[in-house]
Protein backbone atom coordinates (compact mmCIF):
# COMPACT_ATOMS: atom_id res chain seq x y z
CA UNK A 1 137.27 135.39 -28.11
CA UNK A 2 139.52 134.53 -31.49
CA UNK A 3 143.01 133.41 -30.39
CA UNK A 4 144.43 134.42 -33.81
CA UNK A 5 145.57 137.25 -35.99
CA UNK A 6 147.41 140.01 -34.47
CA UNK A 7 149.08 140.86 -31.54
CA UNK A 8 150.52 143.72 -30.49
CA UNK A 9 152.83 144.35 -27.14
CA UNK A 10 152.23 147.54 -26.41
CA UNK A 11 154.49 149.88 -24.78
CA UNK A 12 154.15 151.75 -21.14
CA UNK A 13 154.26 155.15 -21.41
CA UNK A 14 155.13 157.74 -18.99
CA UNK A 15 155.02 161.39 -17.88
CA UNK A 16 157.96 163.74 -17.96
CA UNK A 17 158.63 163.79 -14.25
CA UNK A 18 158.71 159.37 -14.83
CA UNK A 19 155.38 158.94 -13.34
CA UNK A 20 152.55 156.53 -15.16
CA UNK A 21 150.76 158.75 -17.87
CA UNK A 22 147.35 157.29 -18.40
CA UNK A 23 146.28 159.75 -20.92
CA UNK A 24 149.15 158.75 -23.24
CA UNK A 25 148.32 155.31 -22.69
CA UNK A 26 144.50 155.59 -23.32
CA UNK A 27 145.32 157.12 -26.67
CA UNK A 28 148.20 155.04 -27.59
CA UNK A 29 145.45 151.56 -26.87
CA UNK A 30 142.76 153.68 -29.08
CA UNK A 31 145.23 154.68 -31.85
CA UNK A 32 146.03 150.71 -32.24
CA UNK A 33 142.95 149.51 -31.88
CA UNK A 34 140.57 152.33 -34.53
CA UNK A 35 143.53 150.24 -36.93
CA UNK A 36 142.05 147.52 -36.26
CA UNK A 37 144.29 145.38 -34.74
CA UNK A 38 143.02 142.23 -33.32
CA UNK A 39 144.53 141.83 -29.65
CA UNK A 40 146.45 144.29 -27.44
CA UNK A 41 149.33 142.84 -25.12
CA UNK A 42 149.99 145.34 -21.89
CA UNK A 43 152.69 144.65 -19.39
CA UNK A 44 154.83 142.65 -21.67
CA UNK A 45 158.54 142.84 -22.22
CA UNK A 46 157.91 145.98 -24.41
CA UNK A 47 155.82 147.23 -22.13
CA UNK A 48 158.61 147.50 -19.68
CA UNK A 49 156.83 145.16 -17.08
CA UNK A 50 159.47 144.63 -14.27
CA UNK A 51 159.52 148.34 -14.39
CA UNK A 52 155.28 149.34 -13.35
CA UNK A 53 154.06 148.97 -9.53
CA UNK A 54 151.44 146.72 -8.74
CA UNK A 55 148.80 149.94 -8.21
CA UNK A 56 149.81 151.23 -11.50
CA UNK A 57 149.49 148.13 -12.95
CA UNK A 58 145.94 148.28 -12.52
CA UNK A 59 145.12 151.11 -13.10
CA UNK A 60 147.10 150.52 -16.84
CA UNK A 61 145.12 147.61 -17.25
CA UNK A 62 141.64 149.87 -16.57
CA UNK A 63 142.55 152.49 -18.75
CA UNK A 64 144.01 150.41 -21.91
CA UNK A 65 140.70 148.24 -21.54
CA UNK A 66 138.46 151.43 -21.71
CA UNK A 67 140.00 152.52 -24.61
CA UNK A 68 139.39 150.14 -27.09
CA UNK A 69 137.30 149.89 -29.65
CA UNK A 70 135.82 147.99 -32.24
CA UNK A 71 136.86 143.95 -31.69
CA UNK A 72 140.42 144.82 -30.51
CA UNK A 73 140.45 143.14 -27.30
CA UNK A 74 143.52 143.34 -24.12
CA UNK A 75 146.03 140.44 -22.94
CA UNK A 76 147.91 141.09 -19.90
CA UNK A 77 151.26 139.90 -19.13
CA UNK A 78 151.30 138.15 -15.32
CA UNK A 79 154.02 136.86 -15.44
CA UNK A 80 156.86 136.59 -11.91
CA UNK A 81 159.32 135.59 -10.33
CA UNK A 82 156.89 133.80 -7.39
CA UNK A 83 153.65 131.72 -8.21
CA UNK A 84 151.67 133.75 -5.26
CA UNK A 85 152.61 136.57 -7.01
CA UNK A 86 151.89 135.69 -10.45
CA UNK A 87 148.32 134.52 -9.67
CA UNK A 88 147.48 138.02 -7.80
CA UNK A 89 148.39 139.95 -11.14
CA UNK A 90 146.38 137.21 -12.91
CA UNK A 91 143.10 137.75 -10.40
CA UNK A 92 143.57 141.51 -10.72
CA UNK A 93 144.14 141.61 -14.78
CA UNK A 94 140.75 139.37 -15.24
CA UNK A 95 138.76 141.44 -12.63
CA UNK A 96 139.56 145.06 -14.82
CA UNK A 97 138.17 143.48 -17.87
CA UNK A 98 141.54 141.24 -19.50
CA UNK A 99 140.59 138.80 -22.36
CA UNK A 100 143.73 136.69 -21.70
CA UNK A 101 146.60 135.81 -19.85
CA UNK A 102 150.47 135.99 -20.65
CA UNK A 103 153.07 134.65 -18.32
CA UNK A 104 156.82 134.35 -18.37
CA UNK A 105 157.39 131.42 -16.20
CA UNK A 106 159.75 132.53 -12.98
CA UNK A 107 162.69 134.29 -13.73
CA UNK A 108 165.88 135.44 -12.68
CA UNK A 109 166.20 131.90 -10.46
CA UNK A 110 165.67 128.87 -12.25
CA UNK A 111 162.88 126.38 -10.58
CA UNK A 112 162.88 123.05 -11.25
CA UNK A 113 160.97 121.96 -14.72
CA UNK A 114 158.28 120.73 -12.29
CA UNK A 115 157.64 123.37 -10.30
CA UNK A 116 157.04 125.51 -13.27
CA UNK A 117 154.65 123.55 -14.77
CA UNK A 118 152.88 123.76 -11.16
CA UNK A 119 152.95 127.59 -11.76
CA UNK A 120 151.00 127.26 -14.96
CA UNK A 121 148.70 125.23 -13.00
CA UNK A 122 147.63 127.86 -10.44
CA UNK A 123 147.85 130.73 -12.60
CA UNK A 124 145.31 128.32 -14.68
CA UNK A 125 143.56 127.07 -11.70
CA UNK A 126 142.37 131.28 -10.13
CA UNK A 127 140.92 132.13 -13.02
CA UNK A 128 138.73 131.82 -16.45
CA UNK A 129 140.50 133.22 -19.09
CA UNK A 130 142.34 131.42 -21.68
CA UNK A 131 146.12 131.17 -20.52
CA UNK A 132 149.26 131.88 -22.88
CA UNK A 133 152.63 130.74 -21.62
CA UNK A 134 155.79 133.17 -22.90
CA UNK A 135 159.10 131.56 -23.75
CA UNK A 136 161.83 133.99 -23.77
CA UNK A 137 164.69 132.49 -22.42
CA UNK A 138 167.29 135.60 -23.24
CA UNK A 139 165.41 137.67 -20.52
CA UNK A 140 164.34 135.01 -18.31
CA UNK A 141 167.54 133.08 -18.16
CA UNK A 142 165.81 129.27 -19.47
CA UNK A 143 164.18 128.20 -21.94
CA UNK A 144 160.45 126.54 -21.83
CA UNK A 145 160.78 122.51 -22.26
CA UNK A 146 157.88 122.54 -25.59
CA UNK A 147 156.87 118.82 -24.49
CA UNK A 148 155.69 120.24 -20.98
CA UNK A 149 153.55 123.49 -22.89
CA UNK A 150 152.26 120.53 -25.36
CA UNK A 151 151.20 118.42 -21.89
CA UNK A 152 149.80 121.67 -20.18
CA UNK A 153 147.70 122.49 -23.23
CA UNK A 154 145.78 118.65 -23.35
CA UNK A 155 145.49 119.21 -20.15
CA UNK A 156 143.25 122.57 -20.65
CA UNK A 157 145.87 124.66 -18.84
CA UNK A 158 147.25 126.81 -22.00
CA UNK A 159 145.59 128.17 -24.35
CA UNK A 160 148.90 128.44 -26.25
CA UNK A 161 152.33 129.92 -26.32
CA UNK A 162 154.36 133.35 -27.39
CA UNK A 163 157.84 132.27 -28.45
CA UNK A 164 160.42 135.00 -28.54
CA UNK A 165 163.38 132.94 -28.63
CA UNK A 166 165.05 134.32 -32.16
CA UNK A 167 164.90 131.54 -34.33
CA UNK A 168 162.31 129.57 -36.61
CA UNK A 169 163.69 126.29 -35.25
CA UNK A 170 162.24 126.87 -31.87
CA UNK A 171 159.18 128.26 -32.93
CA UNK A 172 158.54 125.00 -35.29
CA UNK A 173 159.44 122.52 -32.09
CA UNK A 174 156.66 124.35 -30.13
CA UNK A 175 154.31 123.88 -33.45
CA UNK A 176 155.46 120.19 -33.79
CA UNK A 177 152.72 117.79 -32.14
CA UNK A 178 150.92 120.67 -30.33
CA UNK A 179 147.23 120.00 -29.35
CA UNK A 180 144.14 120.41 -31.42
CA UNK A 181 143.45 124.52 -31.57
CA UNK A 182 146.53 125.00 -29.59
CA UNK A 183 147.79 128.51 -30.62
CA UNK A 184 151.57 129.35 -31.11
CA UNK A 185 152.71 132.65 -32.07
CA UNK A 186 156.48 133.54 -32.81
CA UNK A 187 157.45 137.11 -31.00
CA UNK A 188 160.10 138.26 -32.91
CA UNK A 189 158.78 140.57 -36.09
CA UNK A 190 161.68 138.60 -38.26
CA UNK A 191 159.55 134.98 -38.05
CA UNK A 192 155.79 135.98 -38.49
CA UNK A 193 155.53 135.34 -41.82
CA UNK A 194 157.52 131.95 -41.93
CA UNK A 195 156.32 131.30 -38.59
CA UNK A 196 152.52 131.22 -40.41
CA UNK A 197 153.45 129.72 -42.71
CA UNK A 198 153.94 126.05 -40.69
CA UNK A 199 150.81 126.68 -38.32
CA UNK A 200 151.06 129.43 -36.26
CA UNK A 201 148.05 131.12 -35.71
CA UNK A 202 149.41 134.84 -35.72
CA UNK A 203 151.89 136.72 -34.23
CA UNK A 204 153.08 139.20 -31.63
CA UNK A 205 154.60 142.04 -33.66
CA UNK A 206 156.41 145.08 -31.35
CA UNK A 207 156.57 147.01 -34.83
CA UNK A 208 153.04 147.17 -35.18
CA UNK A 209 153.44 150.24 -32.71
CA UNK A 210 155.35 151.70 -35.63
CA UNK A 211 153.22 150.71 -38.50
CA UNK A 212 150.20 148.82 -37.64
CA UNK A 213 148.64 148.76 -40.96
CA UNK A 214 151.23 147.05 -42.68
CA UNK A 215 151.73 144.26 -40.10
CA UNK A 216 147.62 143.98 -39.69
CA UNK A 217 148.69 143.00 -43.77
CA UNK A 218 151.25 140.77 -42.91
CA UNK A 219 149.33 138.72 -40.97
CA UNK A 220 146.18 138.31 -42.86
CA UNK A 221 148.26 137.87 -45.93
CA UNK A 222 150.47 135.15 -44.22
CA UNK A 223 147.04 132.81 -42.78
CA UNK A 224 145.15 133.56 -46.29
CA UNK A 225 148.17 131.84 -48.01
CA UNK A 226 149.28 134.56 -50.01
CA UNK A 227 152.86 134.21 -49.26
CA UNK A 228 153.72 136.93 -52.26
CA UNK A 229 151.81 139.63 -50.48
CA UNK A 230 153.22 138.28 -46.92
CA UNK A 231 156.68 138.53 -48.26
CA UNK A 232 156.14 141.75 -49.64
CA UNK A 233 155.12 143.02 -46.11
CA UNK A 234 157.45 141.15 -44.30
CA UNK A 235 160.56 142.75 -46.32
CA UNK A 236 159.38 146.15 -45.28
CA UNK A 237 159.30 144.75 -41.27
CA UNK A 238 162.40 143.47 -41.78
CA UNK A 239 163.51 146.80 -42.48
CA UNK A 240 162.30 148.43 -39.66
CA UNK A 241 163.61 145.33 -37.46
CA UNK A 242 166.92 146.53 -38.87
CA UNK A 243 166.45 150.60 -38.07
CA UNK A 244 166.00 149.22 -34.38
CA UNK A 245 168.97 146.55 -34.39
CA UNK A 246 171.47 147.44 -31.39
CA UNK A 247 169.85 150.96 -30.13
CA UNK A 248 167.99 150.76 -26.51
CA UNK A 249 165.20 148.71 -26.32
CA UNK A 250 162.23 149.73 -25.65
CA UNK A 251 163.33 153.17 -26.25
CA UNK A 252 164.03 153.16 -29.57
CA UNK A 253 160.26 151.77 -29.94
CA UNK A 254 159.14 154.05 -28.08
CA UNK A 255 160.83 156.99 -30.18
CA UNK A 256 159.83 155.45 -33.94
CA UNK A 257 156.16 155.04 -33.01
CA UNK A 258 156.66 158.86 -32.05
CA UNK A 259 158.65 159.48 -35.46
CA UNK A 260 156.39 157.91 -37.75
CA UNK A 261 152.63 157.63 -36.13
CA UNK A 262 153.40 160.55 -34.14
CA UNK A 263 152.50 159.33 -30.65
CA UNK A 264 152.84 160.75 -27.96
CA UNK A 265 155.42 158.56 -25.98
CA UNK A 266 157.22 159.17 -22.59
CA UNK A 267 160.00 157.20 -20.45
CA UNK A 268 161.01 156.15 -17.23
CA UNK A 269 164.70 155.45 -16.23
CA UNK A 270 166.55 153.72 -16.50
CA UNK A 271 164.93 152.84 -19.84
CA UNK A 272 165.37 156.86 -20.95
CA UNK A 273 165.08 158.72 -24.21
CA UNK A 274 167.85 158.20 -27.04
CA UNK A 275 170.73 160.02 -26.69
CA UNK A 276 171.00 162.76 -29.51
CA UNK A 277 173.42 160.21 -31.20
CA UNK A 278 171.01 157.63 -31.26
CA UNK A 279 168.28 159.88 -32.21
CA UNK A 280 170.77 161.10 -35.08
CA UNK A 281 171.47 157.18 -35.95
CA UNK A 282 167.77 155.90 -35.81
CA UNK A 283 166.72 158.85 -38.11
CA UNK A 284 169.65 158.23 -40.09
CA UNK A 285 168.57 154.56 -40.76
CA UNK A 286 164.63 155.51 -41.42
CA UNK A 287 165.34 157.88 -43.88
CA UNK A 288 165.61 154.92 -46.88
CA UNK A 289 162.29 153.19 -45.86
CA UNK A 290 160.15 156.29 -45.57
CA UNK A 291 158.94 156.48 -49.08
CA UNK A 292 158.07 152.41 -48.85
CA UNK A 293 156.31 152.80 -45.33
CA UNK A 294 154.09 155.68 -46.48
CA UNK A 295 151.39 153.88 -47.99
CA UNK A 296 150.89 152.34 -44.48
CA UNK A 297 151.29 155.54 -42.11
CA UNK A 298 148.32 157.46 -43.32
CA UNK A 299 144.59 157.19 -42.72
């Protein structure tokens, strides 16, 4: 499998009555992946995580791995607060057919730096597929030390690493002295281009489940070195990074991939649908970058 190009965290989507819709979510996974998007992240942050029962998490996992097509293949996020419990996820997600891992390292309590590189090490150790730590210290409360990811990947334990910590800085320490065909990839939409740029290999993009086209652009543009084109793509994310800023996350993914792809999205609380003035806001913002984003919207 490529560990490059495009990555997109998908969102969970739910029924009206809050229960797991796996209809919406088989056609949501398709949608994504006829555009031709190269890798398909379930369970992540976005994909409200914390949030889906172990039964439903496999039975996510089946359906969003049956519904792809073409080369678009599935990451899971394993990812928890206990190792024991991280490695089950990790079993289950490479038994229904996953093509990587993704873990947060513990959260919520802080472990000692050495006990989470143990973690890595038995989510590593129960299974074959390539291994992608996730630094996001805002949610998980720490940050991940880049000299013990850079040790873990000579050592054949990672694959690589997602960093969503907000800045370029912190992207560029993980890229600084990382292993040969160690993959990083920035996670927040603002970076990917930059983030390229010095060696990443991709990028996780949320607003590809807005506009998958134009960030499928972004990316190619960014690793062929045409940084003109890149920019010119990366302006337009930048703009719908900014329709998002401050209104409830996931939601207000959840109700822009609905407003401008037309999917067919549903919540579960406390992660509801926008108020009417958020809706009223969000629609408010969109209405300037319609016009640009139009090109990229249509089949």
């Amino acid at each position: 499998m490529s560990v490059d190009g495009l990555v997109v965290p998908i969102p969970t989507l739910f029924a009206e009555d809050g229960s797991l819709d796996l209809g919406r979510n088989a056609k949501f996974a398709r949608g994504l992946a006829d555009e031709r998007v190269d890798h398909l992240f379930v369970l992540g942050s976005l994909g409200e995580f914390p949030s889906v029962a172990p039964a439903e998490r496999e039975r996510l996992i089946d359906v969003v791995v049956g519904s792809v097509t073409g080369a678009t293949d599935v990451w899971v996020g394993c990812g928890a607060p206990s190792t024991r419990q991280a490695v089950a996820y990790a079993e289950a997600a490479e038994a229904a057919g996953a093509a990587a891992i993704v873990a947060v390292p513990p959260y919520y309590l802080h472990p000692a730096s050495a006990s989470i590189e143990r973690y890595y090490r038995a989510i590593h150790g129960s299974i074959e597929l390539p291994l992608f730590a996730y630094n996001i210290p805002s949610l998980v409360g720490y940050a991940l030390d880049p000299e013990m990811v850079h040790r873990l990947g000579r050592d054949g334990v990672l694959t690589g690493a997602k960093d969503t910590s907000g800045t370029i800085a912190s992207v560029t320490a993980f890229l600084a002295g990382i292993p040969p065909g160690f993959a990083i990839f920035p996670g927040d939409d603002a970076l990917a281009s930059e983030a390229i740029a010095r060696g990443a290999r991709g990028a996780v993009m949320g607003i590809a489940n807005l506009a998958p086209r134009l960030c499928r652009e972004l990316v190619q543009a960014a690793r062929a070195g045409d940084r003109g084109r890149a920019a010119e793509r990366q302006a337009l994310v930048d703009a719908l990074v900014q329709v998002s800023a401050g209104l409830p996350f996931p939601s207000i993914n959840k109700f822009l991939a609905g407003e401008l792809r037309g999917a067919d999205v549903g919540y579960r609380a406390p992660y509801d649908a926008l108020s009417e003035e958020e809706t009223a806001e969000a629609r408010r913002r969109l209405e300037p970058v319609r016009a640009a984003l139009a090109p990229f919207l249509g089949r």
